[in-house]
PDB file of N, CA and C in Angstrom:
ATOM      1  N   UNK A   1      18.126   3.568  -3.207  1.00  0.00           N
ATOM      2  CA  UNK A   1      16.899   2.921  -2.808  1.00  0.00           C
ATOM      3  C   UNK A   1      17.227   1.471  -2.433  1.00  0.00           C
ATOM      4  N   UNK A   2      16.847   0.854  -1.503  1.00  0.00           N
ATOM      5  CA  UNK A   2      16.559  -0.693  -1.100  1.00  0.00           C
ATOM      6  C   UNK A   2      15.166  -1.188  -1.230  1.00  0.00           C
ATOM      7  N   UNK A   3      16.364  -2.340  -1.539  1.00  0.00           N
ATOM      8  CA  UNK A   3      15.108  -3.180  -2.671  1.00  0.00           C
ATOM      9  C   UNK A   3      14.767  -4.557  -1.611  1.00  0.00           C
ATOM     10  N   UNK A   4      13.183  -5.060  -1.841  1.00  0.00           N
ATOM     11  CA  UNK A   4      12.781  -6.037  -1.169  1.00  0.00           C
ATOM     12  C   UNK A   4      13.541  -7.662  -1.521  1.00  0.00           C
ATOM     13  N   UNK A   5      13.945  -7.812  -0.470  1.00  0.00           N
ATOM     14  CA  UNK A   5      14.707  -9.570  -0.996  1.00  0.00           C
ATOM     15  C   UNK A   5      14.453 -10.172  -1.863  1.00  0.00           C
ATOM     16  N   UNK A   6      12.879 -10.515  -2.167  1.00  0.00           N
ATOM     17  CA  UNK A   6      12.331 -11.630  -3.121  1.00  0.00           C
ATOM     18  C   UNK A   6      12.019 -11.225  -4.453  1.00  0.00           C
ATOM     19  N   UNK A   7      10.900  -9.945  -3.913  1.00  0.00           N
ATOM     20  CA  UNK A   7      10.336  -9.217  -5.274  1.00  0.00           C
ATOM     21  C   UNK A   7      11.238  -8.639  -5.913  1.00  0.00           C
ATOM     22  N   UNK A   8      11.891  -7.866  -5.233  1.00  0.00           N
ATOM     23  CA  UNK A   8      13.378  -6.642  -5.915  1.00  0.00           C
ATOM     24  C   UNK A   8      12.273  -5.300  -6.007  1.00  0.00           C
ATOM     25  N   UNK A   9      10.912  -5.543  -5.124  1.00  0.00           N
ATOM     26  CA  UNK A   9      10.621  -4.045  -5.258  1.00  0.00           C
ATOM     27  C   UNK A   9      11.179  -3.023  -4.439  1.00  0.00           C
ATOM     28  N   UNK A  10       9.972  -1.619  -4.061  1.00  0.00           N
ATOM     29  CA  UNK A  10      11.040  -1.136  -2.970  1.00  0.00           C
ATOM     30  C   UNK A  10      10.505  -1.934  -1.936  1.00  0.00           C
ATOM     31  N   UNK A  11      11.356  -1.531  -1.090  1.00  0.00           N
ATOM     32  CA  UNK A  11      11.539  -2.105   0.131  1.00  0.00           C
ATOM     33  C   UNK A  11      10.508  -1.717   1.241  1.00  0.00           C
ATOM     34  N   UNK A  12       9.448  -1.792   2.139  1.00  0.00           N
ATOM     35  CA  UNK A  12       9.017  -1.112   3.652  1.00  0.00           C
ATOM     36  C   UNK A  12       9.560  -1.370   4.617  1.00  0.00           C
ATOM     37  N   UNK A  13       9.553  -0.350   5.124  1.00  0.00           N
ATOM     38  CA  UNK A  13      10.252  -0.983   6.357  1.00  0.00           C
ATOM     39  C   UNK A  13       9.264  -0.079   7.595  1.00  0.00           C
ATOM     40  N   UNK A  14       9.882  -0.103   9.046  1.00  0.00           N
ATOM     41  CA  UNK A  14       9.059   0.740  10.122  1.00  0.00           C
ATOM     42  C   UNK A  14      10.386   1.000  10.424  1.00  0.00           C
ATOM     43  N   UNK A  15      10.419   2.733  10.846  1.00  0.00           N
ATOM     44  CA  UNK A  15      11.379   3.394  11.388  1.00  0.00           C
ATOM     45  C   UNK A  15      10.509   4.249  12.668  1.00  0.00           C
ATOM     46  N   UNK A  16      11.167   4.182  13.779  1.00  0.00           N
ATOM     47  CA  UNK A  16      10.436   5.072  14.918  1.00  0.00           C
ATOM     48  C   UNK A  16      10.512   6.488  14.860  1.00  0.00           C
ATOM     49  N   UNK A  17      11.178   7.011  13.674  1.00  0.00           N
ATOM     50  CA  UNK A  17      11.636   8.344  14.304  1.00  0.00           C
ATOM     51  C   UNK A  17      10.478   9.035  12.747  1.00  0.00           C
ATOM     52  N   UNK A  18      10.023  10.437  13.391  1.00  0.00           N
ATOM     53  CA  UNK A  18       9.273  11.056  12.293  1.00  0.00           C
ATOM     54  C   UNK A  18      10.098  11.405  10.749  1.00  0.00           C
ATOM     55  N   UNK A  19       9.128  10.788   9.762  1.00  0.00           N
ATOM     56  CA  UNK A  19      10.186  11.387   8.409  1.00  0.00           C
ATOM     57  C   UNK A  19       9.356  11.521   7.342  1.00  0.00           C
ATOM     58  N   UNK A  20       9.327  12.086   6.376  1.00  0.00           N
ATOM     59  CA  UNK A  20       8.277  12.292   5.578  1.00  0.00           C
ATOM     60  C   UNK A  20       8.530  11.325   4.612  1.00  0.00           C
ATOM     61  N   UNK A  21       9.273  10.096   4.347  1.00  0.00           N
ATOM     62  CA  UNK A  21       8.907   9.226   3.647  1.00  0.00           C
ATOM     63  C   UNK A  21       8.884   7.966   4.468  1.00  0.00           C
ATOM     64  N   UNK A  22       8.040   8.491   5.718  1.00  0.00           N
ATOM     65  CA  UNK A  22       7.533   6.768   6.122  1.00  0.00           C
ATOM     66  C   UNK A  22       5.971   7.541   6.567  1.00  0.00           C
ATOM     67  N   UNK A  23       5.158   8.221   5.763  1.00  0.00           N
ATOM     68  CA  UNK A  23       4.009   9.007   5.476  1.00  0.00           C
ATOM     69  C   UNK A  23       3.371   7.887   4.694  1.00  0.00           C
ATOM     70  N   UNK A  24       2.228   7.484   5.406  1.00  0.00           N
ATOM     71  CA  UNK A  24       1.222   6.912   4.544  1.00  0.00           C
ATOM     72  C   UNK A  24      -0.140   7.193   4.117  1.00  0.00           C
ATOM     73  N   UNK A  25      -0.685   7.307   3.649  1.00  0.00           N
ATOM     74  CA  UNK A  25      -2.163   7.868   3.017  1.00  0.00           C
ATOM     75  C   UNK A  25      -2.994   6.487   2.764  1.00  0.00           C
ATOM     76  N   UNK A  26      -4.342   6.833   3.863  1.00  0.00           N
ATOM     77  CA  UNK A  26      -5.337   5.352   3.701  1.00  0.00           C
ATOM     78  C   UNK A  26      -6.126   6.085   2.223  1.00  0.00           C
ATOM     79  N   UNK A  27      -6.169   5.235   1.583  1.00  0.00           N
ATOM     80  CA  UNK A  27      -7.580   5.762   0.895  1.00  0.00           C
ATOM     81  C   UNK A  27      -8.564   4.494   0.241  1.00  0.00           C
ATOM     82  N   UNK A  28      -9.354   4.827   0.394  1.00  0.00           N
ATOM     83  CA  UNK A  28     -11.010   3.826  -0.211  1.00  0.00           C
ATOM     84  C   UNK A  28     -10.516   3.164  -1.355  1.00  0.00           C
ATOM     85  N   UNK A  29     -11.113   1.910  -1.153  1.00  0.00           N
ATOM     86  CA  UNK A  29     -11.088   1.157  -2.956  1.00  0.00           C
ATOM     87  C   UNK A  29     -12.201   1.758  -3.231  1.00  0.00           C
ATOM     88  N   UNK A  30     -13.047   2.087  -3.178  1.00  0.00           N
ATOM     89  CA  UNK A  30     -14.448   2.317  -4.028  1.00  0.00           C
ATOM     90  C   UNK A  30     -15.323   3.539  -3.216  1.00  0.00           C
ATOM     91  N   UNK A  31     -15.499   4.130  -4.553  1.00  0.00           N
ATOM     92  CA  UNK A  31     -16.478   5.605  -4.014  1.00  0.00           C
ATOM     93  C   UNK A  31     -15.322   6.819  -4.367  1.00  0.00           C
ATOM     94  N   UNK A  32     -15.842   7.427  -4.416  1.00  0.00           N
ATOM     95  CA  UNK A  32     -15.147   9.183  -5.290  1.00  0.00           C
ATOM     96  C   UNK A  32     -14.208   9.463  -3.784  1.00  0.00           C
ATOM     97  N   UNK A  33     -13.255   9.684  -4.398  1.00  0.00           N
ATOM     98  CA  UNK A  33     -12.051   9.582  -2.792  1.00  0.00           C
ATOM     99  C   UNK A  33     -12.031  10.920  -2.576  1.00  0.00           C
ATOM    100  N   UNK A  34     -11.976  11.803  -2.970  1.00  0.00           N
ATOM    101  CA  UNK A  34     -12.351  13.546  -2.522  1.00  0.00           C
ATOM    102  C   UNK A  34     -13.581  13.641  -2.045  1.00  0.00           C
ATOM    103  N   UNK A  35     -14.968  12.590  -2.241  1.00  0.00           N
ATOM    104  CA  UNK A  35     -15.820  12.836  -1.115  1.00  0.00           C
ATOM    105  C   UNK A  35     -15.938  11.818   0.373  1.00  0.00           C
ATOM    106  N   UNK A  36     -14.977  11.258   0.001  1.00  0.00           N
ATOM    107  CA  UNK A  36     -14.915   9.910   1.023  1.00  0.00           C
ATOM    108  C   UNK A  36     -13.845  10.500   2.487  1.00  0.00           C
ATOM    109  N   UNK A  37     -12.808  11.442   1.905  1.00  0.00           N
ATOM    110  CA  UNK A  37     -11.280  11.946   2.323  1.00  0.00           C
ATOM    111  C   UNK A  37     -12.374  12.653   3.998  1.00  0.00           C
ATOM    112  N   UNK A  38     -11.899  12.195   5.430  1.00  0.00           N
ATOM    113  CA  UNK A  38     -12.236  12.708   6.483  1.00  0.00           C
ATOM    114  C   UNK A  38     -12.616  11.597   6.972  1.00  0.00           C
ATOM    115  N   UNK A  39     -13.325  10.762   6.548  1.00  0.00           N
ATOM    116  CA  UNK A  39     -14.894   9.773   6.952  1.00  0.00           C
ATOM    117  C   UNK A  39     -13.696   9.108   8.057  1.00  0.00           C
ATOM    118  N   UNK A  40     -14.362   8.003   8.760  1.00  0.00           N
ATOM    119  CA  UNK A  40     -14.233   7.131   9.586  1.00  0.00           C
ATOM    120  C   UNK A  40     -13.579   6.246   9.104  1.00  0.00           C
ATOM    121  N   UNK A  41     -12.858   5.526   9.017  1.00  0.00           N
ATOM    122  CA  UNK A  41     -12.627   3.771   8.638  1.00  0.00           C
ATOM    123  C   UNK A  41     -12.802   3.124   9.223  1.00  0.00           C
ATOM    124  N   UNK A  42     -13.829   1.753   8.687  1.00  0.00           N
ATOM    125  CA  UNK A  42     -14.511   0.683   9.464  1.00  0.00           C
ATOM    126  C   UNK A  42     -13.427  -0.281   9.493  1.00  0.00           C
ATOM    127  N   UNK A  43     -13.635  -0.876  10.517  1.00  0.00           N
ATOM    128  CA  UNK A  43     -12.388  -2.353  10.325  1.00  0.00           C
ATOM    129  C   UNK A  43     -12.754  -3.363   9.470  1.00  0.00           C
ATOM    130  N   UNK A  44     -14.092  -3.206   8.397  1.00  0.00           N
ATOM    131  CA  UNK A  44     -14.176  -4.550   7.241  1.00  0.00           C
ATOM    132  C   UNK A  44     -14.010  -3.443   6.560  1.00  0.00           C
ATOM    133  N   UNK A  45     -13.632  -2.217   5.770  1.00  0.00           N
ATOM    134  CA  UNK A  45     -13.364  -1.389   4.699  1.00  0.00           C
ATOM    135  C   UNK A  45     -11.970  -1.937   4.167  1.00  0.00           C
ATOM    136  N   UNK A  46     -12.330  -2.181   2.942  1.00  0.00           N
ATOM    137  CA  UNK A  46     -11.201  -2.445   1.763  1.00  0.00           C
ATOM    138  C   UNK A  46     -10.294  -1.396   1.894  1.00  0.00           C
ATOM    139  N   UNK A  47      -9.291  -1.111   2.081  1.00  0.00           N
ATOM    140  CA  UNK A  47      -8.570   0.436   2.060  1.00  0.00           C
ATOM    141  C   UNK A  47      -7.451   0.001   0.968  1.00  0.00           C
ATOM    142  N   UNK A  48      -6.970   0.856   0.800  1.00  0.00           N
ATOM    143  CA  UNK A  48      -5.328   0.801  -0.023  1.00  0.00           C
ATOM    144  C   UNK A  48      -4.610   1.992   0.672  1.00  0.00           C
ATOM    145  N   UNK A  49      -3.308   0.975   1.038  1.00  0.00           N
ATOM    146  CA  UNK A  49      -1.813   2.291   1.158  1.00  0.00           C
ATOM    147  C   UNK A  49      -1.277   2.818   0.747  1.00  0.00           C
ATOM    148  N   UNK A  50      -1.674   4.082   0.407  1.00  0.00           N
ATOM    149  CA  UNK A  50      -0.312   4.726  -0.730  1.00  0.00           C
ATOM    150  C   UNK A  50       0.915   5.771  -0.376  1.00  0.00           C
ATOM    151  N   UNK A  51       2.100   5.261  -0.237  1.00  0.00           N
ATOM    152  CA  UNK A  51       2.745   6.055   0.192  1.00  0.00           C
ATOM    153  C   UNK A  51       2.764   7.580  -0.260  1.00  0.00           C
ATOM    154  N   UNK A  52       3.282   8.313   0.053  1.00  0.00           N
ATOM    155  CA  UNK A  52       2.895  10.017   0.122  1.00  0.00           C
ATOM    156  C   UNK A  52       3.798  10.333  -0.632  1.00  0.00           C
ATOM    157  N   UNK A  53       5.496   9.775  -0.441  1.00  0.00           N
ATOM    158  CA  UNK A  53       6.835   9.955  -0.814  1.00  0.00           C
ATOM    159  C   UNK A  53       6.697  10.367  -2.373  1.00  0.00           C
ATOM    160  N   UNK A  54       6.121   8.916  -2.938  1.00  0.00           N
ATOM    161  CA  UNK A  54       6.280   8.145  -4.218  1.00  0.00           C
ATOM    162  C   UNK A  54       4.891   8.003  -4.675  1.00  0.00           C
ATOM    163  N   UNK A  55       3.879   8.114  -4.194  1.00  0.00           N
ATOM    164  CA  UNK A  55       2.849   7.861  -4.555  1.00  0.00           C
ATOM    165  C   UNK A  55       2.249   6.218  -5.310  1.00  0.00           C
ATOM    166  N   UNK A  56       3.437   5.416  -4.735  1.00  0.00           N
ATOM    167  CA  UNK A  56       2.839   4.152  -5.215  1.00  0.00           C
ATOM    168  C   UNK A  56       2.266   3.488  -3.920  1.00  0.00           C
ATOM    169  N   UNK A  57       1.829   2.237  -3.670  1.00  0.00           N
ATOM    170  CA  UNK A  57       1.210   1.662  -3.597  1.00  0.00           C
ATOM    171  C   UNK A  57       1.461   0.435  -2.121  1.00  0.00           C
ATOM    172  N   UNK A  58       1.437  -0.186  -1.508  1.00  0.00           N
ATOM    173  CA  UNK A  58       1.479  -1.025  -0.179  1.00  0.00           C
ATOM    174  C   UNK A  58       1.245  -2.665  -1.013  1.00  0.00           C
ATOM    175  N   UNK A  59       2.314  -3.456  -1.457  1.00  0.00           N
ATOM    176  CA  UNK A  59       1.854  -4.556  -2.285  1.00  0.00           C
ATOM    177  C   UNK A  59       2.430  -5.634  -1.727  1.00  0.00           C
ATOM    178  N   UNK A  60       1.365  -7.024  -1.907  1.00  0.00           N
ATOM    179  CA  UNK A  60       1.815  -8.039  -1.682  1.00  0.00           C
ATOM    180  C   UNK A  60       1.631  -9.366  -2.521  1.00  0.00           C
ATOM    181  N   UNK A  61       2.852  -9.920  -3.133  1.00  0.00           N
ATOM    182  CA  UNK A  61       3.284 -10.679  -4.419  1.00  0.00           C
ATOM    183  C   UNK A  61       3.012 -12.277  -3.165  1.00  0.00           C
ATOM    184  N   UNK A  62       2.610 -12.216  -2.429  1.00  0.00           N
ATOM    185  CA  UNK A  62       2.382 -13.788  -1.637  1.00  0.00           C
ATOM    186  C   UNK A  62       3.468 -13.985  -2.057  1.00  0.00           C
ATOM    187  N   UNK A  63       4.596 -13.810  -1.254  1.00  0.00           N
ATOM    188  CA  UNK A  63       5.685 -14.172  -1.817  1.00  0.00           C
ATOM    189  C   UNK A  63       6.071 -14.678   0.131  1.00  0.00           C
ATOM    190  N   UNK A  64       6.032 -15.999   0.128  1.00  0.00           N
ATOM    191  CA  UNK A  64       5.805 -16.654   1.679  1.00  0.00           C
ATOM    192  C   UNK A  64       7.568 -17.188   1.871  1.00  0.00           C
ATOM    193  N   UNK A  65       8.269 -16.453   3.225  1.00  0.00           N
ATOM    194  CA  UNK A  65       9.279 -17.129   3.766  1.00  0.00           C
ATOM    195  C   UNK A  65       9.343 -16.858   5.003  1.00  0.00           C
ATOM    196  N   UNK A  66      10.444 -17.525   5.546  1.00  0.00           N
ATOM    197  CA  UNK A  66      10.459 -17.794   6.747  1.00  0.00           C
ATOM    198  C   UNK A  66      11.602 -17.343   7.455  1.00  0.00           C
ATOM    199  N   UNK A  67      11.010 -16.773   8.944  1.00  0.00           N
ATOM    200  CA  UNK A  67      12.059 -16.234   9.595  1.00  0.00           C
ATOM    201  C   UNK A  67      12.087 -16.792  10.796  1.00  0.00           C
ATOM    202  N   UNK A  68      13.044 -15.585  11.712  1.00  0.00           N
ATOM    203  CA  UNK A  68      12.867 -16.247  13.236  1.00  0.00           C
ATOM    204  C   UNK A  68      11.519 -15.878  14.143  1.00  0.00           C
ATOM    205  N   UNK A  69      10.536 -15.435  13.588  1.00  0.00           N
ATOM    206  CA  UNK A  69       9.144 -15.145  13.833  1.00  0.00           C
ATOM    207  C   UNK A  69       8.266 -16.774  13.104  1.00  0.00           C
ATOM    208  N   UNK A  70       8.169 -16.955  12.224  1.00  0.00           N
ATOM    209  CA  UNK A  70       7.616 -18.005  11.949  1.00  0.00           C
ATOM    210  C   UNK A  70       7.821 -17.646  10.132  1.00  0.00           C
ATOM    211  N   UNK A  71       6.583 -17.952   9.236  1.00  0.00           N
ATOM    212  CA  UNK A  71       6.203 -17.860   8.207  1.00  0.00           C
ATOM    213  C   UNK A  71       5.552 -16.332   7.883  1.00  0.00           C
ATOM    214  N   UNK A  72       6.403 -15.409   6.940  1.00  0.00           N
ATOM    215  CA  UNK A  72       5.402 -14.480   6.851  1.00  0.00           C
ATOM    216  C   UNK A  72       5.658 -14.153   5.176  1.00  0.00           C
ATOM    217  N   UNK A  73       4.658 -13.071   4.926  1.00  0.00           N
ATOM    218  CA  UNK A  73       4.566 -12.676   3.479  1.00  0.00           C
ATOM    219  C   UNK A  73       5.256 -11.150   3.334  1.00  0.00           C
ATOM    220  N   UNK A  74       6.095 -11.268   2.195  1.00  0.00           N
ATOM    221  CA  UNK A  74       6.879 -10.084   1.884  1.00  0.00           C
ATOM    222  C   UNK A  74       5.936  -8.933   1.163  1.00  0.00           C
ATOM    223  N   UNK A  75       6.090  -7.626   2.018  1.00  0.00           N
ATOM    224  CA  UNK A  75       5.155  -6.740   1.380  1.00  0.00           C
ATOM    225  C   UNK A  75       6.601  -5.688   0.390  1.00  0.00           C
ATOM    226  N   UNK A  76       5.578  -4.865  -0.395  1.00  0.00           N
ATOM    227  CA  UNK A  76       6.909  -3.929  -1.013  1.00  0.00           C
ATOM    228  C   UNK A  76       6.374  -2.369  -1.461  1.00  0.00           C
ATOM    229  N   UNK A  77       6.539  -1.772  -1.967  1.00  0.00           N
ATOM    230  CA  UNK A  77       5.825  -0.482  -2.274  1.00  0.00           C
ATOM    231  C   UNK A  77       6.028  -0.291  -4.069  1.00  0.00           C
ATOM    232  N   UNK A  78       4.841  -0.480  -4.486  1.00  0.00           N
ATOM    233  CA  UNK A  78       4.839  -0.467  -6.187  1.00  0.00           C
ATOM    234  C   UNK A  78       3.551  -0.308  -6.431  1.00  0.00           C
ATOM    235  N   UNK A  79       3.852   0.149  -7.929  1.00  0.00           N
ATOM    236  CA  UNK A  79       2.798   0.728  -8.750  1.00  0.00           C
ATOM    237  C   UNK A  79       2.042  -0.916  -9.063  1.00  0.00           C
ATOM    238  N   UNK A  80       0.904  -1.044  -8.285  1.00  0.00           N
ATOM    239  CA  UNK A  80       0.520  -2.649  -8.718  1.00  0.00           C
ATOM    240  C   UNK A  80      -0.166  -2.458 -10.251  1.00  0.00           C
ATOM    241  N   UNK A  81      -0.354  -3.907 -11.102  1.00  0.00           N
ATOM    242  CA  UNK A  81      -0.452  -3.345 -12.931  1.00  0.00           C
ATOM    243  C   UNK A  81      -2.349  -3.341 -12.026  1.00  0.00           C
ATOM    244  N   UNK A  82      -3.165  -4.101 -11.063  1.00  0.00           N
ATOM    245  CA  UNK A  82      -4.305  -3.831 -10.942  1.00  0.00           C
ATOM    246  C   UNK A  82      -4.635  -2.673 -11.064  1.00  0.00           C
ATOM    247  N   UNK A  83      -4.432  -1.342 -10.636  1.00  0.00           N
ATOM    248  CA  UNK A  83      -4.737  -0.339 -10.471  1.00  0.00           C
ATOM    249  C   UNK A  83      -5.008   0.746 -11.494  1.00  0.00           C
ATOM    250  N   UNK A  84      -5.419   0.161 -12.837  1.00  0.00           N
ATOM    251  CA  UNK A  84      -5.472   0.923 -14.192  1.00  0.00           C
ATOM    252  C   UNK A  84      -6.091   2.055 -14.219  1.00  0.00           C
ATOM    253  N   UNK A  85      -5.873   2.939 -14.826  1.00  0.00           N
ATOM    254  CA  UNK A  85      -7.259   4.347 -15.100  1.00  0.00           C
ATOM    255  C   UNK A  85      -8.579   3.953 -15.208  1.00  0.00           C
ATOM    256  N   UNK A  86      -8.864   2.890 -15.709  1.00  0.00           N
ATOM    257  CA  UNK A  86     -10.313   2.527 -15.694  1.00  0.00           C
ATOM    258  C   UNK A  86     -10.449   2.041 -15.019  1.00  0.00           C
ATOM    259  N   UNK A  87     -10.200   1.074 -14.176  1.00  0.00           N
ATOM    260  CA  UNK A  87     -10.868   0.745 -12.781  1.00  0.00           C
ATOM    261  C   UNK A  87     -10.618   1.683 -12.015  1.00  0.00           C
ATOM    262  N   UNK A  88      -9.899   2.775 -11.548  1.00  0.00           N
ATOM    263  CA  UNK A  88     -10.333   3.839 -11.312  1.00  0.00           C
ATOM    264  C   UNK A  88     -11.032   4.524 -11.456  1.00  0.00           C
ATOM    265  N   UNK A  89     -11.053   5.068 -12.606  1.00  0.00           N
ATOM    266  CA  UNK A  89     -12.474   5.214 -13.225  1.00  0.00           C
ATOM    267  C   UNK A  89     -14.159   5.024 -12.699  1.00  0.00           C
ATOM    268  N   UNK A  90     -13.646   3.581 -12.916  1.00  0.00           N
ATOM    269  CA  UNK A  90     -15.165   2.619 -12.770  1.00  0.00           C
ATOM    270  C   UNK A  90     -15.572   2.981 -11.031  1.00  0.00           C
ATOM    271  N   UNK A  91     -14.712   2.955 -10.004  1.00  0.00           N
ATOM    272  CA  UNK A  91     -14.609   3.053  -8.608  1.00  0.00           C
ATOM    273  C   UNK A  91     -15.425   4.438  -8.074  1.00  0.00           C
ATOM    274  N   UNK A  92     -14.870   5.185  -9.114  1.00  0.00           N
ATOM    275  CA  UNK A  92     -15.266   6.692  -8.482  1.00  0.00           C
ATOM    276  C   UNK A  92     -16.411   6.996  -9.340  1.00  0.00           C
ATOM    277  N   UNK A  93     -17.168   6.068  -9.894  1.00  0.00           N
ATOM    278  CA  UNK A  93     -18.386   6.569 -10.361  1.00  0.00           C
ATOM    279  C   UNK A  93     -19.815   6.180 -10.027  1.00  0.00           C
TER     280      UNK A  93
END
């Protein structure tokens, strides 16, 4: 596995070619996600990424550096600690 520079999580990256671990799954912050799963997504909807592979998560630690693009923020793929059973819970009820 490769790990992200800053965080040491995993790593994302974009690969062009089809593979089943660059599979991502949108799903709802809020509302019962087995009745939500089909709907539309609005462009102000809160979503979360969860990869398909691993089933964790699309995360970003604001962790700000700089390249030959300008200033950007390092994303990584992890189980974020926000995401507890009870706010789950609380979401889908």
């Amino acid at each position: 596995m490769t790990f992200a520079r800053y965080s040491r999580n995993q790593e994302v990256s974009v690969y062009y070619k089809k593979a089943y671990n660059t599979v991502w799954r949108i799903q709802p912050t809020s509302g019962v996600r087995q009745d939500r799963q089909g709907e539309a997504v609005n462009v102000k909807d809160d979503v979360i990424l969860e990869h398909v592979a691993t089933s964790n998560y699309l995360s970003n630690d604001q962790i700000k550096y700089q390249n030959e693009f300008g200033a950007e923020l390092e994303v990584s793929c992890m189980a974020a600690a926000t995401k507890h059973k009870t706010q789950v819970l609380l979401n889908e009820s």
